[in-house]
N, C-alpha and C. Protein backbone atom coordinates (compact mmCIF):
# COMPACT_ATOMS: atom_id res chain seq x y z
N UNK A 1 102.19 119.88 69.25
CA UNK A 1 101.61 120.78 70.21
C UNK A 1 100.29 120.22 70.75
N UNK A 2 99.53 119.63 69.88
CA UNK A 2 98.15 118.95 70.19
C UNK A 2 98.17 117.88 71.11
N UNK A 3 99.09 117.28 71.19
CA UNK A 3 99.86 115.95 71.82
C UNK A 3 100.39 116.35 73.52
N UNK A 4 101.18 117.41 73.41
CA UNK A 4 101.49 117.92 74.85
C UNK A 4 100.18 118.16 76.06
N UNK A 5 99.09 119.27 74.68
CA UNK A 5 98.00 119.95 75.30
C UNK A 5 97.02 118.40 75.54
N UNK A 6 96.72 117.64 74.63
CA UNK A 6 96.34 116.31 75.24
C UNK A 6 96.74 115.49 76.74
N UNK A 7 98.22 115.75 76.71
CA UNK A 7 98.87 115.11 77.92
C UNK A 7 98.50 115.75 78.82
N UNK A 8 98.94 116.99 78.73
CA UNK A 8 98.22 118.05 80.09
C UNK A 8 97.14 117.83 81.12
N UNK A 9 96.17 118.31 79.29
CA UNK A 9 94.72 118.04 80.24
C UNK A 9 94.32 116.89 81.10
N UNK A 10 94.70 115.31 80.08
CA UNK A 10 94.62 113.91 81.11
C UNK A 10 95.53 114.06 82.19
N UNK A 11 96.21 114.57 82.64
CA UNK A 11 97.10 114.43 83.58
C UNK A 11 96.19 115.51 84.68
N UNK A 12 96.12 116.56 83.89
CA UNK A 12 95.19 117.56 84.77
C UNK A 12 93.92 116.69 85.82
N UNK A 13 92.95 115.93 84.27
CA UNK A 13 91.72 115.57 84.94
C UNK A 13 92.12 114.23 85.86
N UNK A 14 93.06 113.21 85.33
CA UNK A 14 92.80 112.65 86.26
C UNK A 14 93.89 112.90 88.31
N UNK A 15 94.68 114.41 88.26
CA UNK A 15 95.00 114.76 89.18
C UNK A 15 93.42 114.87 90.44
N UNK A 16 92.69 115.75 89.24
CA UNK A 16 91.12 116.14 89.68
C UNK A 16 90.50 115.20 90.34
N UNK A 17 90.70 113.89 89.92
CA UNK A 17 89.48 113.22 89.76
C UNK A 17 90.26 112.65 91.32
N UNK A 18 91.59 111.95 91.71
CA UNK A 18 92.06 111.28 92.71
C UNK A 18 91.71 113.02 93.62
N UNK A 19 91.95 114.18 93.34
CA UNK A 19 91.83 114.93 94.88
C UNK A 19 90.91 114.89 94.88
N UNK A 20 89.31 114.72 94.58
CA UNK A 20 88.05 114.76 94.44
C UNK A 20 87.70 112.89 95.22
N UNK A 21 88.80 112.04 95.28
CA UNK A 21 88.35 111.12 95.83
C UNK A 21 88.61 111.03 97.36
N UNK A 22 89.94 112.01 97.86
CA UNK A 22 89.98 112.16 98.97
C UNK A 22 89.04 112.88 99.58
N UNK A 23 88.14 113.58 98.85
CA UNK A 23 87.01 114.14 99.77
C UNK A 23 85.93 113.42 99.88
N UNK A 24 85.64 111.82 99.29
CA UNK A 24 84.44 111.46 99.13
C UNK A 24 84.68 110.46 100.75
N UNK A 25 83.51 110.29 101.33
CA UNK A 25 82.99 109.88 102.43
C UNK A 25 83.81 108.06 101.65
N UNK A 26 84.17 107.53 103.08
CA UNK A 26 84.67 106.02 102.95
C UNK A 26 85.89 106.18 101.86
N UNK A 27 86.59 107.39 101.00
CA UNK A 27 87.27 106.98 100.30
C UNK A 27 88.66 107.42 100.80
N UNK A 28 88.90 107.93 102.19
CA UNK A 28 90.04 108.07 102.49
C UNK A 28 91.06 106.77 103.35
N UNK A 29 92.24 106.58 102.68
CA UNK A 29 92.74 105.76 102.67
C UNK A 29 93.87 105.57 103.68
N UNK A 30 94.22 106.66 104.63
CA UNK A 30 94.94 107.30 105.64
C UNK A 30 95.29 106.39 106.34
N UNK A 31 96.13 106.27 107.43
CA UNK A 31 97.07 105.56 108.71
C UNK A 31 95.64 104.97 108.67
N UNK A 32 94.31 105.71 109.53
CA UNK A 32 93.48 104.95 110.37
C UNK A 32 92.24 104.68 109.49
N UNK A 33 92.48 104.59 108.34
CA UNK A 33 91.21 104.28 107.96
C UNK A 33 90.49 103.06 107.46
N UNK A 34 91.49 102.09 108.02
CA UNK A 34 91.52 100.40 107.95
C UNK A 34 90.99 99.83 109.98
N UNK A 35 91.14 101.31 110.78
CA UNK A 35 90.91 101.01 112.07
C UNK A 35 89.54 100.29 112.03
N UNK A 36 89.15 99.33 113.07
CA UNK A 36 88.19 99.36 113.30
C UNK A 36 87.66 97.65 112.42
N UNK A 37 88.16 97.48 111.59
CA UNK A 37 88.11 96.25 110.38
C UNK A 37 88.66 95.41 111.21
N UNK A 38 87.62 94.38 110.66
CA UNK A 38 88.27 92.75 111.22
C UNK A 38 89.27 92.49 110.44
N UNK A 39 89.97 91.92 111.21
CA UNK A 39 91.68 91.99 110.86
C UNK A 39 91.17 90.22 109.84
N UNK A 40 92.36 90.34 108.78
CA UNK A 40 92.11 89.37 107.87
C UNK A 40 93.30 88.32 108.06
N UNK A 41 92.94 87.22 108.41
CA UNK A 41 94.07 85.98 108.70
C UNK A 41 94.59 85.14 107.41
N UNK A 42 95.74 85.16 107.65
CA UNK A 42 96.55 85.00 106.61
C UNK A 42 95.80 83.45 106.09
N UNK A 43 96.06 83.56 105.34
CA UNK A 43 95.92 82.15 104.44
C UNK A 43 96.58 80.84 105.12
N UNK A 44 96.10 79.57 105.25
CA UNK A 44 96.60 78.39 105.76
C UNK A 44 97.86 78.30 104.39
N UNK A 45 97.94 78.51 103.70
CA UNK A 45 99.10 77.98 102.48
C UNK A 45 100.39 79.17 103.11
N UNK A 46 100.29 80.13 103.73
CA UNK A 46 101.08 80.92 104.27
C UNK A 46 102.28 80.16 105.24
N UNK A 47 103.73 80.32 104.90
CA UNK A 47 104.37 79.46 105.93
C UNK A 47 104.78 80.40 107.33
N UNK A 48 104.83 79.52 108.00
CA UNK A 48 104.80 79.85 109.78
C UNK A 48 106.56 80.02 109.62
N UNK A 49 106.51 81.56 110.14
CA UNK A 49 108.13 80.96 110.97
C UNK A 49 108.53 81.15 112.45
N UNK A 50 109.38 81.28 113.05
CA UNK A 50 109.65 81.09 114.21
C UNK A 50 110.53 81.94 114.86
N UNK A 51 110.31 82.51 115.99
CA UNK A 51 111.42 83.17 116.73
C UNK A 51 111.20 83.45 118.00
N UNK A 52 112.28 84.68 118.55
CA UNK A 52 111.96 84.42 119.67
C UNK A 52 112.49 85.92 120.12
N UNK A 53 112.11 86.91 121.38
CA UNK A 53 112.22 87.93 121.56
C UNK A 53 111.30 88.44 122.72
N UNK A 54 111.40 89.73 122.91
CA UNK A 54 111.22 90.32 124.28
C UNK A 54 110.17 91.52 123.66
N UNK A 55 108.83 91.41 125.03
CA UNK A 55 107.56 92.28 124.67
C UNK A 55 107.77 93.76 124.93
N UNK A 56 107.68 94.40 123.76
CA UNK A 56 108.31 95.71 124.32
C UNK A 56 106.82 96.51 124.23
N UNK A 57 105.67 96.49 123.09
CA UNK A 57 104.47 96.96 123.72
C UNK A 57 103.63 95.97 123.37
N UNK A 58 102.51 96.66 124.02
CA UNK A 58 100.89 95.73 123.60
C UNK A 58 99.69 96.83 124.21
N UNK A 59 98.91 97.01 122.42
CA UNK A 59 97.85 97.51 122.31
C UNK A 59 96.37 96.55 122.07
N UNK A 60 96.18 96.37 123.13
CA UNK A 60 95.09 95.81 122.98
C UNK A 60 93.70 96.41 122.35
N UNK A 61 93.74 97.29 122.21
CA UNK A 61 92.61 98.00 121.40
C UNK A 61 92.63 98.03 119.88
N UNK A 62 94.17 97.87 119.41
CA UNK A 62 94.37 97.62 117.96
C UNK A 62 94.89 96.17 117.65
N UNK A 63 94.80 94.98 119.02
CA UNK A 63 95.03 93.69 118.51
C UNK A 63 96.70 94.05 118.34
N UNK A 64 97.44 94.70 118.53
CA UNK A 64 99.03 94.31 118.52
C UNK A 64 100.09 94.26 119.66
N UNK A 65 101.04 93.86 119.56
CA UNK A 65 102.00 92.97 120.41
C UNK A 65 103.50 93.61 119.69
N UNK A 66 104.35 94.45 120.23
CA UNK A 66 105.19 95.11 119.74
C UNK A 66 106.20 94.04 120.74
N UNK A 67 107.50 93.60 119.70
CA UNK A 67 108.20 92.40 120.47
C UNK A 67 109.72 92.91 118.86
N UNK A 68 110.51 92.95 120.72
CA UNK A 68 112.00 92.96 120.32
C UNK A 68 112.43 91.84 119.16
N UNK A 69 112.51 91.05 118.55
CA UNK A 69 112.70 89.85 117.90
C UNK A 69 114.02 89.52 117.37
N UNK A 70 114.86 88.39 118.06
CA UNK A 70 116.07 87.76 117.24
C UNK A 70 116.01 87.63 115.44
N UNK A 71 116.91 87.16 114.75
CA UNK A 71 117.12 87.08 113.69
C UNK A 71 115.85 86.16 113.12
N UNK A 72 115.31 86.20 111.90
CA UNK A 72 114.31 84.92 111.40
C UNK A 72 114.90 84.65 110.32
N UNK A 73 115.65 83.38 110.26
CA UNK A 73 116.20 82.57 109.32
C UNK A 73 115.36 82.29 107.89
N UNK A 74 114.26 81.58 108.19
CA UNK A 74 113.15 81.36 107.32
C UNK A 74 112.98 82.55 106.61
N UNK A 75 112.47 83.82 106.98
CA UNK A 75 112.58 85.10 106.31
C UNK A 75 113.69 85.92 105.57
N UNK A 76 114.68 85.73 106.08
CA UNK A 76 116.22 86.24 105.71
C UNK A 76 115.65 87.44 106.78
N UNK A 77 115.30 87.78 107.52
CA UNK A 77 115.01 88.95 108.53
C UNK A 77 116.37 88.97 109.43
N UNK A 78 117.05 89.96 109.87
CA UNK A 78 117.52 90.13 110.80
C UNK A 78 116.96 90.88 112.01
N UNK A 79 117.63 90.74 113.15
CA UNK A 79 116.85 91.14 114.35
C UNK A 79 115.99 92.24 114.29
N UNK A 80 115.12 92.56 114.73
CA UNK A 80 114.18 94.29 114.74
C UNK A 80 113.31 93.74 115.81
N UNK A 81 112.72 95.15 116.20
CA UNK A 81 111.46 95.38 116.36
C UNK A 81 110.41 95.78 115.77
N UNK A 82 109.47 94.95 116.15
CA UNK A 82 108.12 95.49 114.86
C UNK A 82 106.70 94.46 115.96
N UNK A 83 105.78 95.04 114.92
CA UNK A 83 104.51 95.25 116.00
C UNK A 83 103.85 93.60 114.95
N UNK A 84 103.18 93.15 115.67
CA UNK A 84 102.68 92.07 115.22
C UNK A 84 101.00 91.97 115.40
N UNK A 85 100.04 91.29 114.61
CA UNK A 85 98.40 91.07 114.93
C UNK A 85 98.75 90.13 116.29
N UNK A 86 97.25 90.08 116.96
CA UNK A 86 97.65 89.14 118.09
C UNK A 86 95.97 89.10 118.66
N UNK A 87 95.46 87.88 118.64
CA UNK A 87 94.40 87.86 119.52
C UNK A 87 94.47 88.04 120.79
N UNK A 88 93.01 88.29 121.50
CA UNK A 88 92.35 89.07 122.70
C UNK A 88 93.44 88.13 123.55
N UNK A 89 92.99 86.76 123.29
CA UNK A 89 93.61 85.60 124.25
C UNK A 89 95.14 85.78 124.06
N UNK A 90 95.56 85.58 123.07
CA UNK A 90 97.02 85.59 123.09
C UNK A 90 97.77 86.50 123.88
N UNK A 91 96.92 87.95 123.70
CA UNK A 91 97.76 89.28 124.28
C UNK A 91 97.62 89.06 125.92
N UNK A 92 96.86 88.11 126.42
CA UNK A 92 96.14 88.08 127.70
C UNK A 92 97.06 87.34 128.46
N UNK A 93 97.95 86.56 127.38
CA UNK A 93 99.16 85.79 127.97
C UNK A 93 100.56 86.00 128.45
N UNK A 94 100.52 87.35 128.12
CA UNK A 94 101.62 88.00 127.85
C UNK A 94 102.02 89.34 128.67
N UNK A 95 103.00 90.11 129.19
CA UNK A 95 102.56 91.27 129.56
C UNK A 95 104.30 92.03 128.90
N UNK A 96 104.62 93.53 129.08
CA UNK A 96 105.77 94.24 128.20
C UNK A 96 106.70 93.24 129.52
N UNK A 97 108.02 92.93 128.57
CA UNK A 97 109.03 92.48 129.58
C UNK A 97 109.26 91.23 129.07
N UNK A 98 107.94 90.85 128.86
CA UNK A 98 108.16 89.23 129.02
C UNK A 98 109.38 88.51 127.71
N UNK A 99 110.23 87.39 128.44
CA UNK A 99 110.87 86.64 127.25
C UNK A 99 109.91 85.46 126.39
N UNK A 100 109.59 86.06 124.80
CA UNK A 100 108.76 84.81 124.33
C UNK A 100 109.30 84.27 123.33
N UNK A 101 108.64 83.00 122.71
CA UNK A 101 109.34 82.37 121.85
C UNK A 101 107.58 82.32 121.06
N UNK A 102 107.50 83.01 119.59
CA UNK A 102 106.33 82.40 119.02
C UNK A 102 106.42 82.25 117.38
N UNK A 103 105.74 81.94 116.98
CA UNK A 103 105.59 81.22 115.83
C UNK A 103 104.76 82.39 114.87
N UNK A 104 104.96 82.94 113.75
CA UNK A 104 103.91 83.48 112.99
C UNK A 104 103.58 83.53 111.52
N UNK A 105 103.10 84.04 110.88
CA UNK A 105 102.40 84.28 109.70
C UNK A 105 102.65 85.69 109.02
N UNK A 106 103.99 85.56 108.23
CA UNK A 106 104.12 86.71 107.15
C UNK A 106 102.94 87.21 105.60
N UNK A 107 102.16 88.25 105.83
CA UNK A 107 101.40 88.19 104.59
C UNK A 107 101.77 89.44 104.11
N UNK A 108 101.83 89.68 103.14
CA UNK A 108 101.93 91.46 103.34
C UNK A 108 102.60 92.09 104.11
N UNK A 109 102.21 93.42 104.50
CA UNK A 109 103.16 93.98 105.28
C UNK A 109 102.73 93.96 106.62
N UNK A 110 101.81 92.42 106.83
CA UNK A 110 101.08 92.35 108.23
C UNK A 110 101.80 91.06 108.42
N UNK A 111 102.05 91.03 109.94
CA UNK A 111 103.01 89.56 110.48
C UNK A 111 101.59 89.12 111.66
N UNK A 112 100.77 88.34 111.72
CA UNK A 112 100.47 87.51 112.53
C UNK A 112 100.81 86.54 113.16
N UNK A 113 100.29 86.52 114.79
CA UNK A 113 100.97 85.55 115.46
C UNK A 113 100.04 84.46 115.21
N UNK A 114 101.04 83.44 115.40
CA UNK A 114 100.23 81.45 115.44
C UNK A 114 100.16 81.27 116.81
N UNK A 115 101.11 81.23 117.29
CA UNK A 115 101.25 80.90 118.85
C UNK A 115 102.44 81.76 119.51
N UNK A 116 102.45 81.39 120.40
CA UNK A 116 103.01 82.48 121.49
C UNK A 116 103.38 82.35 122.56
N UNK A 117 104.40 81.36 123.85
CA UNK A 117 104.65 81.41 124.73
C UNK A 117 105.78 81.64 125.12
N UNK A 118 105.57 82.41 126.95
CA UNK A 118 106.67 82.96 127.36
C UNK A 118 107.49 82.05 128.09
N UNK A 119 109.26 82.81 128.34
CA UNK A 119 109.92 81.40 128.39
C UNK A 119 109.83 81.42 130.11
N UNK A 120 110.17 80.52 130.26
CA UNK A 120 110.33 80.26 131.76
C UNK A 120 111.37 80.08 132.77
């Protein structure tokens, strides 16, 4: 019985202690609360892969490049869409529509672009 009422309470306090961290200033961890942060570039030991696909958005205010994308071999990925990092310049090259072929950087659950041109 001492053992349950033990479990309880730790389970109790530390429920306490994580809702007590969502109220503390800087400790909410939400969709946007990474906004605004210099975006972190993948590591040079990171391998580049390659593909190729059609610009379906681009937010330049959050640095991303939303692109239709063929299959990526290198990844075992099959085709999708998904939103990618993308510098000021890069996005500047580009507009929705366009056919591109670019190169990027898988880290996490963030894909950065290397390079980036559209086809011709």
């Amino acid at each position: 019985m001492k053992l349950t009422r033990f479990a309880v309470t730790g389970t109790l306090l530390a429920l306490s202690f994580f809702a007590r961290a969502e109220e503390m200033p800087g400790m909410n961890m939400g969709a946007d609360a990474m906004e605004g942060t210099p975006m972190k570039q993948p590591a040079a030991s990171t391998p580049v892969a390659s593909a190729s696909g059609t610009i379906k958005a681009i937010d330049s205010a959050r640095h991303k490049v939303t692109i239709a994308h063929g299959a990526v071999p290198a990844l075992q990925w099959p085709p999708m869409t998904m939103g990618f990092q993308a510098t000021e310049a890069q996005l500047a090259t580009v507009k929705v529509g366009d056919q591109v072929n670019f190169k990027f950087q898988q880290e996490g659950a963030a894909a950065t672009i290397v390079s980036i041109d559209v086809e011709k």
